[in-house]
C-alpha atoms as a PDB file:
ATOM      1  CA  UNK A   1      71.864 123.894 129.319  1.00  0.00           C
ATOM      2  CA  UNK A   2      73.153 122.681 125.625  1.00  0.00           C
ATOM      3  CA  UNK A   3      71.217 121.174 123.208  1.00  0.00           C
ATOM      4  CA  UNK A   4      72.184 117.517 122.666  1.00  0.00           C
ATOM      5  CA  UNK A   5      71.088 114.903 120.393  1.00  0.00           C
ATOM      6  CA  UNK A   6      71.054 111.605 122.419  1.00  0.00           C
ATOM      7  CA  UNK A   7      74.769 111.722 123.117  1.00  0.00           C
ATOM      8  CA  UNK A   8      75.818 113.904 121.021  1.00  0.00           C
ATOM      9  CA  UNK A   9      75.842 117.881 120.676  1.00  0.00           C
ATOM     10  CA  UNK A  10      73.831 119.473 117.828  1.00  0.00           C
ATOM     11  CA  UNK A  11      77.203 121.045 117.345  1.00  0.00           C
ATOM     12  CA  UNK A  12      79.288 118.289 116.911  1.00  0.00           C
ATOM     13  CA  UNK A  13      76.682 116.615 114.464  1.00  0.00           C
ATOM     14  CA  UNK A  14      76.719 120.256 112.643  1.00  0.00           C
ATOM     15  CA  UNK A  15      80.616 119.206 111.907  1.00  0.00           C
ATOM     16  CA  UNK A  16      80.433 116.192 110.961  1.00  0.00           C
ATOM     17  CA  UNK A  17      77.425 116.800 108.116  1.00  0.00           C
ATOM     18  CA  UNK A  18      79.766 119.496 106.865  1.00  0.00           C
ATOM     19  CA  UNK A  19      82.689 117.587 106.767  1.00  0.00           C
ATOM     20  CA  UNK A  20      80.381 114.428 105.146  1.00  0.00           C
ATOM     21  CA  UNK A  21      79.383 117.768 102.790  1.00  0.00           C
ATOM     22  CA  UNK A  22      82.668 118.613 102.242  1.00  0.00           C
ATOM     23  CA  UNK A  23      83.866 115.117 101.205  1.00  0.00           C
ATOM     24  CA  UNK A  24      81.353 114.384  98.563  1.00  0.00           C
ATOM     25  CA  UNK A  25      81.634 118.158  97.178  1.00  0.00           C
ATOM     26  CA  UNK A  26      85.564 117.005  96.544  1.00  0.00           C
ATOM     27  CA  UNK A  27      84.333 113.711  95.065  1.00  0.00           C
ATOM     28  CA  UNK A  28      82.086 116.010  92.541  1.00  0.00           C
ATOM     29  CA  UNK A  29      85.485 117.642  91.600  1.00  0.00           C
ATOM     30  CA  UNK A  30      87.521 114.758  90.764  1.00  0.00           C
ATOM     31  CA  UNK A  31      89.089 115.032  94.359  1.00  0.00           C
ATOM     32  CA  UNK A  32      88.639 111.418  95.139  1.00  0.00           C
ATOM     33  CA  UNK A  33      86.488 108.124  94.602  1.00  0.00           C
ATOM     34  CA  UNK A  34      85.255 107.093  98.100  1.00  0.00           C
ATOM     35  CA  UNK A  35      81.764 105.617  97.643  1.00  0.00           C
ATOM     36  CA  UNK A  36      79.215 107.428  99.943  1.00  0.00           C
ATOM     37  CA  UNK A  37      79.160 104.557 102.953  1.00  0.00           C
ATOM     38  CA  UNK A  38      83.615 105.052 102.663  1.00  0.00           C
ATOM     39  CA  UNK A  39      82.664 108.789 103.615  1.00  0.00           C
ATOM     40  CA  UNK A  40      80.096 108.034 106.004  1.00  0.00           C
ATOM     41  CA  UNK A  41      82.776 105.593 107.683  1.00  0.00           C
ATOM     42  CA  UNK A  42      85.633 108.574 107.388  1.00  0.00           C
ATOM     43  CA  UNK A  43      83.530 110.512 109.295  1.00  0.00           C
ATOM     44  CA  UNK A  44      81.791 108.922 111.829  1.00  0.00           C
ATOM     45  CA  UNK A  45      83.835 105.621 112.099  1.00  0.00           C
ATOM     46  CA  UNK A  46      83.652 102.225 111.665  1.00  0.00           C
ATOM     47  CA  UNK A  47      80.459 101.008 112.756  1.00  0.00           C
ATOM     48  CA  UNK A  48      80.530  98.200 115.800  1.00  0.00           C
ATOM     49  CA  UNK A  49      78.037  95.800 116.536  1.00  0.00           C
ATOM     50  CA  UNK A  50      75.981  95.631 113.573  1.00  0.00           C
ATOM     51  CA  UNK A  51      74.374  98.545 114.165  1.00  0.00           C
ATOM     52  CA  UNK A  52      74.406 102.037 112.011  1.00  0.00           C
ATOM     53  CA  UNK A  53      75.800 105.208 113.913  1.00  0.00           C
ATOM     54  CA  UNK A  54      73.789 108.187 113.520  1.00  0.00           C
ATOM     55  CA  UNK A  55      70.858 105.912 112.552  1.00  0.00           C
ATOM     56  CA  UNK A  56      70.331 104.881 116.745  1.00  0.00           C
ATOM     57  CA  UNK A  57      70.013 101.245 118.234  1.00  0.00           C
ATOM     58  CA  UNK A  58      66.837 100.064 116.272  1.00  0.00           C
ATOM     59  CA  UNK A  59      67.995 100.456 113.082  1.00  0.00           C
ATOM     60  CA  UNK A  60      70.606  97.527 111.667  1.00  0.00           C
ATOM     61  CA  UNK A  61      72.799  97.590 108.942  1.00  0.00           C
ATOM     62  CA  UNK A  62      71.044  94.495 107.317  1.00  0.00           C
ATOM     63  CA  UNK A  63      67.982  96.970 107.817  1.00  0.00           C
ATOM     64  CA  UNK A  64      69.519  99.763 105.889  1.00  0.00           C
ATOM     65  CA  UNK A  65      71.425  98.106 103.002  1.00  0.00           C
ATOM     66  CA  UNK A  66      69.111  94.993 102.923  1.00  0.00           C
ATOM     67  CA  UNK A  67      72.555  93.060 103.668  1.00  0.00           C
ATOM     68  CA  UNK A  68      74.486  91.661 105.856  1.00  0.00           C
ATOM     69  CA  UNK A  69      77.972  93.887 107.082  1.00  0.00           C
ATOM     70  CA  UNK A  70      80.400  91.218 105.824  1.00  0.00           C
ATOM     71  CA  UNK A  71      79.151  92.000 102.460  1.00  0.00           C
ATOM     72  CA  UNK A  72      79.348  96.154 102.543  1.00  0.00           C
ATOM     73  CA  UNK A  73      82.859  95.135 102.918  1.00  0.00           C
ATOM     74  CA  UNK A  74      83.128  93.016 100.538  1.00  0.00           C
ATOM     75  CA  UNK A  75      80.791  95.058  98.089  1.00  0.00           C
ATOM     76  CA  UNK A  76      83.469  98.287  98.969  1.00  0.00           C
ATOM     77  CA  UNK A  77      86.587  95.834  97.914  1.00  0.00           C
ATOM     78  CA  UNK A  78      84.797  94.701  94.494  1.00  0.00           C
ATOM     79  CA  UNK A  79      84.886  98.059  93.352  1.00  0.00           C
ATOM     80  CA  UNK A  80      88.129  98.707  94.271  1.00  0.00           C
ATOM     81  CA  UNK A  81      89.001  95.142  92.353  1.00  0.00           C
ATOM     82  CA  UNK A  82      87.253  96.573  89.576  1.00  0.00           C
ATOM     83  CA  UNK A  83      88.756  99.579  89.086  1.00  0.00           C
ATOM     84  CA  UNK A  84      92.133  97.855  89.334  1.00  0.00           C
ATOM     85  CA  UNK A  85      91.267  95.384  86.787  1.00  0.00           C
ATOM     86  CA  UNK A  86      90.321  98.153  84.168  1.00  0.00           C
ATOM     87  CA  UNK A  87      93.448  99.697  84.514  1.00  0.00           C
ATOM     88  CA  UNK A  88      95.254  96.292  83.966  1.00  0.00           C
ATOM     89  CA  UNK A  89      92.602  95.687  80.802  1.00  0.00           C
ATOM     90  CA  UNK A  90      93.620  99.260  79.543  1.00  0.00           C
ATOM     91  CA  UNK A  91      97.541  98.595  80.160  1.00  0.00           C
ATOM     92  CA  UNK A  92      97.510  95.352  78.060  1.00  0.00           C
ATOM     93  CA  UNK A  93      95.221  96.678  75.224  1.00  0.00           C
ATOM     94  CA  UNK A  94      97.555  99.907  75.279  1.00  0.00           C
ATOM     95  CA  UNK A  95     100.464  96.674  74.951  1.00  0.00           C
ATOM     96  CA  UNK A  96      98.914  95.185  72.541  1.00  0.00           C
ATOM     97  CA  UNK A  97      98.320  97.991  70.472  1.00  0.00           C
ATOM     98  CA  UNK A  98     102.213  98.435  70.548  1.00  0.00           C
ATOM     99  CA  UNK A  99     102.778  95.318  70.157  1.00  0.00           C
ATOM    100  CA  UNK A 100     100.569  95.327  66.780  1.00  0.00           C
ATOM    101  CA  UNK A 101     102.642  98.354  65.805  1.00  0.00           C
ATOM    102  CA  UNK A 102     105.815  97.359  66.033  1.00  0.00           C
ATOM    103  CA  UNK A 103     105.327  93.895  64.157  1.00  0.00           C
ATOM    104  CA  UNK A 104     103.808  95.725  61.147  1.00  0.00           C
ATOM    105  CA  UNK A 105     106.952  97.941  60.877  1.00  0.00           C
ATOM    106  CA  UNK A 106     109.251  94.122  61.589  1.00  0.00           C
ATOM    107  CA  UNK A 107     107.628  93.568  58.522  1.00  0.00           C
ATOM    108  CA  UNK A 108     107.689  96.434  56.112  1.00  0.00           C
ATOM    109  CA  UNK A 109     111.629  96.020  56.862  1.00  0.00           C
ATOM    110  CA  UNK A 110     111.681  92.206  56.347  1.00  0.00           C
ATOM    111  CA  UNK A 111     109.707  92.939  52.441  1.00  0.00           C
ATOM    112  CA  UNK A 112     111.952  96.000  52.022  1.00  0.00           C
ATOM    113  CA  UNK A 113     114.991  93.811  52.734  1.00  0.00           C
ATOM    114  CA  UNK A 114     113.479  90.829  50.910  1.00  0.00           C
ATOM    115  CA  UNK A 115     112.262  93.100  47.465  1.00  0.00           C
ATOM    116  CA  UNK A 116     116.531  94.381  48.040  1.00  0.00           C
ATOM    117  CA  UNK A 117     118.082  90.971  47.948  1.00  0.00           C
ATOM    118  CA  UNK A 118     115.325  90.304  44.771  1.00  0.00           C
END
């Protein structure tokens, strides 16, 4: 007779904390940027009914993360607005920056022209 936790098989829970393992090892690396609930979600799916999977009926989300779901989600797309809008701040101050440059040489030319016609 296997061994099985609730519904699932020691097994298959074996797997999926090594591939939960796995994921956050290549988000050490520089791999990629999921958050650890994007992971968990990866994983073991989306959960359904308010409740956390792998956590068993009597424990809620609001419970866990002292939140309600619509927020997680909404928490998990502010960082990814975030990170967005630093790249977008970096791009224009990078613009900028150019921009700076090239009117400083417009004007050494417009006083080297200026002292020529002098």
């Amino acid at each position: 007779m296997p061994h099985y936790n609730e519904t699932k098989s020691f097994a298959r829970l074996r797997q999926e904390i090594d591939e939960i393992k796995k994921l956050k090892e290549q988000r050490d690396q520089g791999l990629n940027d999921k958050t650890d609930e994007q992971i968990f979600q990866d994983v073991l799916g989306k959960d359904t009914h308010g409740y956390l999977r792998a956590y068993g009926p009597n424990k809620s989300i609001t419970q866990h993360f002292k939140v309600k779901p619509p927020r997680l989600d909404l928490s998990q797309e502010l960082i990814e607005v975030k990170k967005k809008v630093d790249q977008l701040i970096e791009e224009a101050r990078k613009d900028a920056e150019n921009a700076i440059t090239e009117a400083k040489k417009a004007k050494k030319e417009v006083e080297a022209i200026k002292n020529d016609v002098d």
